[in-house]
Protein backbone atom coordinates (compact mmCIF):
# COMPACT_ATOMS: atom_id res chain seq x y z
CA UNK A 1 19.60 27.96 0.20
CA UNK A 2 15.79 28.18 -0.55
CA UNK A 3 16.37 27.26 -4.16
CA UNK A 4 18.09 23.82 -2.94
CA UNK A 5 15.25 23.55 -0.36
CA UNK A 6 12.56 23.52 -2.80
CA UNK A 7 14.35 20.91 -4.88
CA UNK A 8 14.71 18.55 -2.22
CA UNK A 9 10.86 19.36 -1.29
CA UNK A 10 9.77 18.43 -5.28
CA UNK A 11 11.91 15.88 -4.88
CA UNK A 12 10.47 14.71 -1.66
CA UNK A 13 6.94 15.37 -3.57
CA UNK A 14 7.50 13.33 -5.99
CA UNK A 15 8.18 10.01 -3.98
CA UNK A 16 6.00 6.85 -4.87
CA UNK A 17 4.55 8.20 -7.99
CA UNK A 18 3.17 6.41 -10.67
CA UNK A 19 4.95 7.16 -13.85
CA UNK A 20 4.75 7.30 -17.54
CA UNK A 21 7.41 5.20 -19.55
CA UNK A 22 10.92 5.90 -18.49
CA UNK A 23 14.04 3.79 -19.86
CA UNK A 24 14.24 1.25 -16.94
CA UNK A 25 14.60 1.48 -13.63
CA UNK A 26 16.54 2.92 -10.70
CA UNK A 27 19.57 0.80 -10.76
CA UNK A 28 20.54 -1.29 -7.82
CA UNK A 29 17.39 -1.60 -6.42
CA UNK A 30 16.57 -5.17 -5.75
CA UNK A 31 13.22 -7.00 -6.43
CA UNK A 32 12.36 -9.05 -4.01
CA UNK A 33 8.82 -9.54 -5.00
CA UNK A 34 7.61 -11.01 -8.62
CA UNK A 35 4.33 -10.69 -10.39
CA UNK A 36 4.49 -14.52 -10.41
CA UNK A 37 4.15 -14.92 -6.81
CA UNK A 38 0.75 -12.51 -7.39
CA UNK A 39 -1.99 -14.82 -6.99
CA UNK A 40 -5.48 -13.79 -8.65
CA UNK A 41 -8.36 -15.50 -7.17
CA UNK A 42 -11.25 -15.48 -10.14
CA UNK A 43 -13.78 -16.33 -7.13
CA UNK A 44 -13.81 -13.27 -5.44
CA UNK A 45 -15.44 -10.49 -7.31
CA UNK A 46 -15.12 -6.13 -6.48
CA UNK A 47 -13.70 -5.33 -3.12
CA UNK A 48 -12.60 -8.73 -2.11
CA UNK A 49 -10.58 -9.22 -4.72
CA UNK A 50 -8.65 -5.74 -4.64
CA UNK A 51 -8.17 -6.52 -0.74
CA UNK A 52 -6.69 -9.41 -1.68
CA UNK A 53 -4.43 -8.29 -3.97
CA UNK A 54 -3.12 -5.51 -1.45
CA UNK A 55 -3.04 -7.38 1.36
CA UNK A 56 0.00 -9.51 -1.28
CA UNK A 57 1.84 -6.07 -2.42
CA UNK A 58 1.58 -4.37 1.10
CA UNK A 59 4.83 -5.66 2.44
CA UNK A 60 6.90 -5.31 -1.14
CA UNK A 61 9.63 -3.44 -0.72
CA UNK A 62 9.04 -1.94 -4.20
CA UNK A 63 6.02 -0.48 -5.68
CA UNK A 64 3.80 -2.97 -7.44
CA UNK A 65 0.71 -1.82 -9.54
CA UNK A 66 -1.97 -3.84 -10.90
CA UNK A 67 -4.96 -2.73 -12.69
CA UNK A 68 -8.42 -4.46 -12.96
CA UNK A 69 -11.47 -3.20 -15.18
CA UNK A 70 -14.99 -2.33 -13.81
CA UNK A 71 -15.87 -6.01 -14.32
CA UNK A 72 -12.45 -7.36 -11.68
CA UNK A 73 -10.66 -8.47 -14.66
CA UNK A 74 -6.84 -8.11 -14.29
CA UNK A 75 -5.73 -5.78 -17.25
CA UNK A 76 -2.02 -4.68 -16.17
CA UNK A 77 0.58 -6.23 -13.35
CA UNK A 78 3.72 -4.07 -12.96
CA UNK A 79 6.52 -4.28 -10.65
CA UNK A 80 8.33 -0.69 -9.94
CA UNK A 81 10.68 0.80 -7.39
CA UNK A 82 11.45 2.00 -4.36
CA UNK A 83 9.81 5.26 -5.70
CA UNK A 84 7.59 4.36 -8.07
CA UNK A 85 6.47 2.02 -11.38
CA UNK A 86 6.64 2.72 -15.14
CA UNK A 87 4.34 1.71 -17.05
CA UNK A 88 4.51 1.41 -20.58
CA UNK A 89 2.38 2.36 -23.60
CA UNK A 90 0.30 -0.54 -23.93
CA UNK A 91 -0.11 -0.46 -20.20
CA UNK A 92 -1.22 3.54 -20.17
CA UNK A 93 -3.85 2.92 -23.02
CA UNK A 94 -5.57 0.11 -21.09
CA UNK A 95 -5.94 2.63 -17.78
CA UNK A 96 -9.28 4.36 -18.73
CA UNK A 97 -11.99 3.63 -16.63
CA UNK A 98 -9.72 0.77 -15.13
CA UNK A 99 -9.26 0.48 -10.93
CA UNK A 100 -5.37 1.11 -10.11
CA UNK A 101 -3.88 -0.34 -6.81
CA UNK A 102 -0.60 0.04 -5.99
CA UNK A 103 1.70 -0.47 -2.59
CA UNK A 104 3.44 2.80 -1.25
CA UNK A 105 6.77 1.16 0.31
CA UNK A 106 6.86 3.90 2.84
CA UNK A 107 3.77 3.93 3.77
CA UNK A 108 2.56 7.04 2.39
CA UNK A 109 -0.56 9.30 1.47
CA UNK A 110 -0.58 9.71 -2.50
CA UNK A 111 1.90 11.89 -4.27
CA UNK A 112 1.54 14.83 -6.53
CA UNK A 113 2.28 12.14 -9.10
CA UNK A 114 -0.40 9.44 -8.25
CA UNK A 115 -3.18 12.56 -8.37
CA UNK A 116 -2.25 13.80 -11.71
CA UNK A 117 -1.89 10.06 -12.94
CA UNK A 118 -5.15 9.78 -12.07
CA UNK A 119 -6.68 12.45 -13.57
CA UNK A 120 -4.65 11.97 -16.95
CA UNK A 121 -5.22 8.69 -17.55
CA UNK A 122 -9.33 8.80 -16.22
CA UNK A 123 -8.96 5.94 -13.59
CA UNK A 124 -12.18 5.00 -12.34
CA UNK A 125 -10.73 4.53 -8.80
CA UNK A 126 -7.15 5.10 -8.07
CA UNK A 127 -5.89 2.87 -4.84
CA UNK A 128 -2.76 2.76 -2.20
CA UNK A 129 -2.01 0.21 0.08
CA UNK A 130 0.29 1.89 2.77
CA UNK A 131 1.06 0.09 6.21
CA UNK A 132 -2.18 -1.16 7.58
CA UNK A 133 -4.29 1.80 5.35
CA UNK A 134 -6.00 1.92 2.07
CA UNK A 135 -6.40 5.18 0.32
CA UNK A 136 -8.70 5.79 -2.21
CA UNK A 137 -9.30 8.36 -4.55
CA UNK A 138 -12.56 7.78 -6.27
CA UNK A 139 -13.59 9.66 -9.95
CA UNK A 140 -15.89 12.29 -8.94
CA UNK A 141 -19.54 12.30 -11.04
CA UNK A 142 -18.62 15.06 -13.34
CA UNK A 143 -15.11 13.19 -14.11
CA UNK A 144 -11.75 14.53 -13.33
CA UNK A 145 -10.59 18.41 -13.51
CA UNK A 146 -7.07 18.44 -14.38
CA UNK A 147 -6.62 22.01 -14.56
CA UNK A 148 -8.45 22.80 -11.56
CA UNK A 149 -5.84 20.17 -9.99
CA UNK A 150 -2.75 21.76 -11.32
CA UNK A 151 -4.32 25.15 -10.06
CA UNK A 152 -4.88 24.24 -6.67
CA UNK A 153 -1.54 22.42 -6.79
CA UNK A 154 0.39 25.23 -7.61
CA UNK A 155 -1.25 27.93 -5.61
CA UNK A 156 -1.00 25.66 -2.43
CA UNK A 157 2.67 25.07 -3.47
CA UNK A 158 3.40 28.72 -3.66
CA UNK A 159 1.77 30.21 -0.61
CA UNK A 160 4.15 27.41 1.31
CA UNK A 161 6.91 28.89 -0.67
CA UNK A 162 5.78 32.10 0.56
CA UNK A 163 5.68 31.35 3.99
CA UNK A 164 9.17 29.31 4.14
CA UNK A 165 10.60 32.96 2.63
CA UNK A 166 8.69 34.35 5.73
CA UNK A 167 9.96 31.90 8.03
CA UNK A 168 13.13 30.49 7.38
CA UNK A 169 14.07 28.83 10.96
CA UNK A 170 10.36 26.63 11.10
CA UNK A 171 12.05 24.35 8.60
CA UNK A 172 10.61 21.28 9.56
CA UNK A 173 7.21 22.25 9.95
CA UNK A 174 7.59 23.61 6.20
CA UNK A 175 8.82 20.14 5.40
CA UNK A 176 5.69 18.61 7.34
CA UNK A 177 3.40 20.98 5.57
CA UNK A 178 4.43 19.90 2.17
CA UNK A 179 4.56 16.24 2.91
CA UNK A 180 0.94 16.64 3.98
CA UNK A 181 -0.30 18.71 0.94
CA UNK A 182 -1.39 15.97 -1.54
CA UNK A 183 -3.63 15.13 1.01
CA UNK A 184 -4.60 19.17 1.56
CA UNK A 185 -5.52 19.32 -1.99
CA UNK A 186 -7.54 15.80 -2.47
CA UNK A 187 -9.66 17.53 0.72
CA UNK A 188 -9.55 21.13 -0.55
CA UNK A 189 -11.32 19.27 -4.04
CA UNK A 190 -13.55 17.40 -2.39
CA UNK A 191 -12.72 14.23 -3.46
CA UNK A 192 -10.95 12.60 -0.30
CA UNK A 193 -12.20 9.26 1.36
CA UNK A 194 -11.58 8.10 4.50
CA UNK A 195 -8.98 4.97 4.17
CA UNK A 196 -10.07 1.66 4.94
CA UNK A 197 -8.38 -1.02 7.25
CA UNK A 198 -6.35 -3.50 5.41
């Protein structure tokens, strides 16, 4: 029972995330929006131009990244899934340094995924558009700490394991808690910012 609980919660986890390169994608899951219809304007420069861009992917019913360099010049376009996109090779190399926005379908906080994405490939400013929110999650000075991250994670991750053993019958708060803990470890690092209005 717990051991098919926790799978369901990593799965759960593990929603929306930004991927490495997979062998295509979930099948039967329709596209409705194309990188064609994306429309880039070259006269709006930093913040206008990623608000633009996410107030086009906000209502995709698929994920949809697109990646810009410090200077707002459109690297990488990438239409995903339901649950996430996969980018490939060429794609990952160009992320360094790069700003990363991408649409969470549901409408939700950033996943384990997204974080460690982040952190791996040393995104200047990772970015999720979800409902009428923005979340950001902005390189700290002294650059990312992946293994701090993957500490934290994991030691948050088991003390809610712990206390589900404790407390078998609260099932849905344990479900609550671990939907919410990406967002307990951005704040536990110091690195979360308060979302702006789309």
């Amino acid at each position: 029972m717990l051991r098919s609980l926790l799978t369901r919660i990593k799965t759960f986890l593990r929603r929306h995330s930004l991927r490495e390169e997979v062998n295509g994608f979930e099948p039967g899951v329709e596209k409705a929006f194309t990188l064609d219809q994306l429309l880039v304007d070259a006269s709006l420069s930093g913040d206008e131009l990623l608000r633009s861009i996410e107030r086009q992917i906000v209502q995709s019913p698929v994920e949809i990244g697109v990646l810009f360099d410090q200077e707002g010049n459109l690297l990488v376009s990438r239409t995903g899934t339901t649950s996430g996109i996969n980018f490939v090779h060429g794609e990952l190399v160009q992320m360094e340094d790069g700003i990363l926005t991408h649409n969470h379908p549901r409408g939700s906080y950033f996943s384990e995924q997204d974080l460690y994405f982040a952190c791996d490939y040393n995104l200047a400013e990772l970015r999720a558009v979800a409902g009428k929110k923005v979340h950001r999650l902005i390189r700290p000075p002294a650059g990312w700490d992946s293994i701090k991250l993957r500490n934290l994670w994991n030691s948050e991750l088991r003390k809610l394991q712990h206390n589900y053993k404790q407390n078998r019958a609260n099932r849905s708060y344990f479900e609550k808690q671990a939907h919410e803990l990406p967002l307990k470890v951005v704040k536990l690092l110091s690195l979360y910012t308060e979302p702006q209005k789309l």
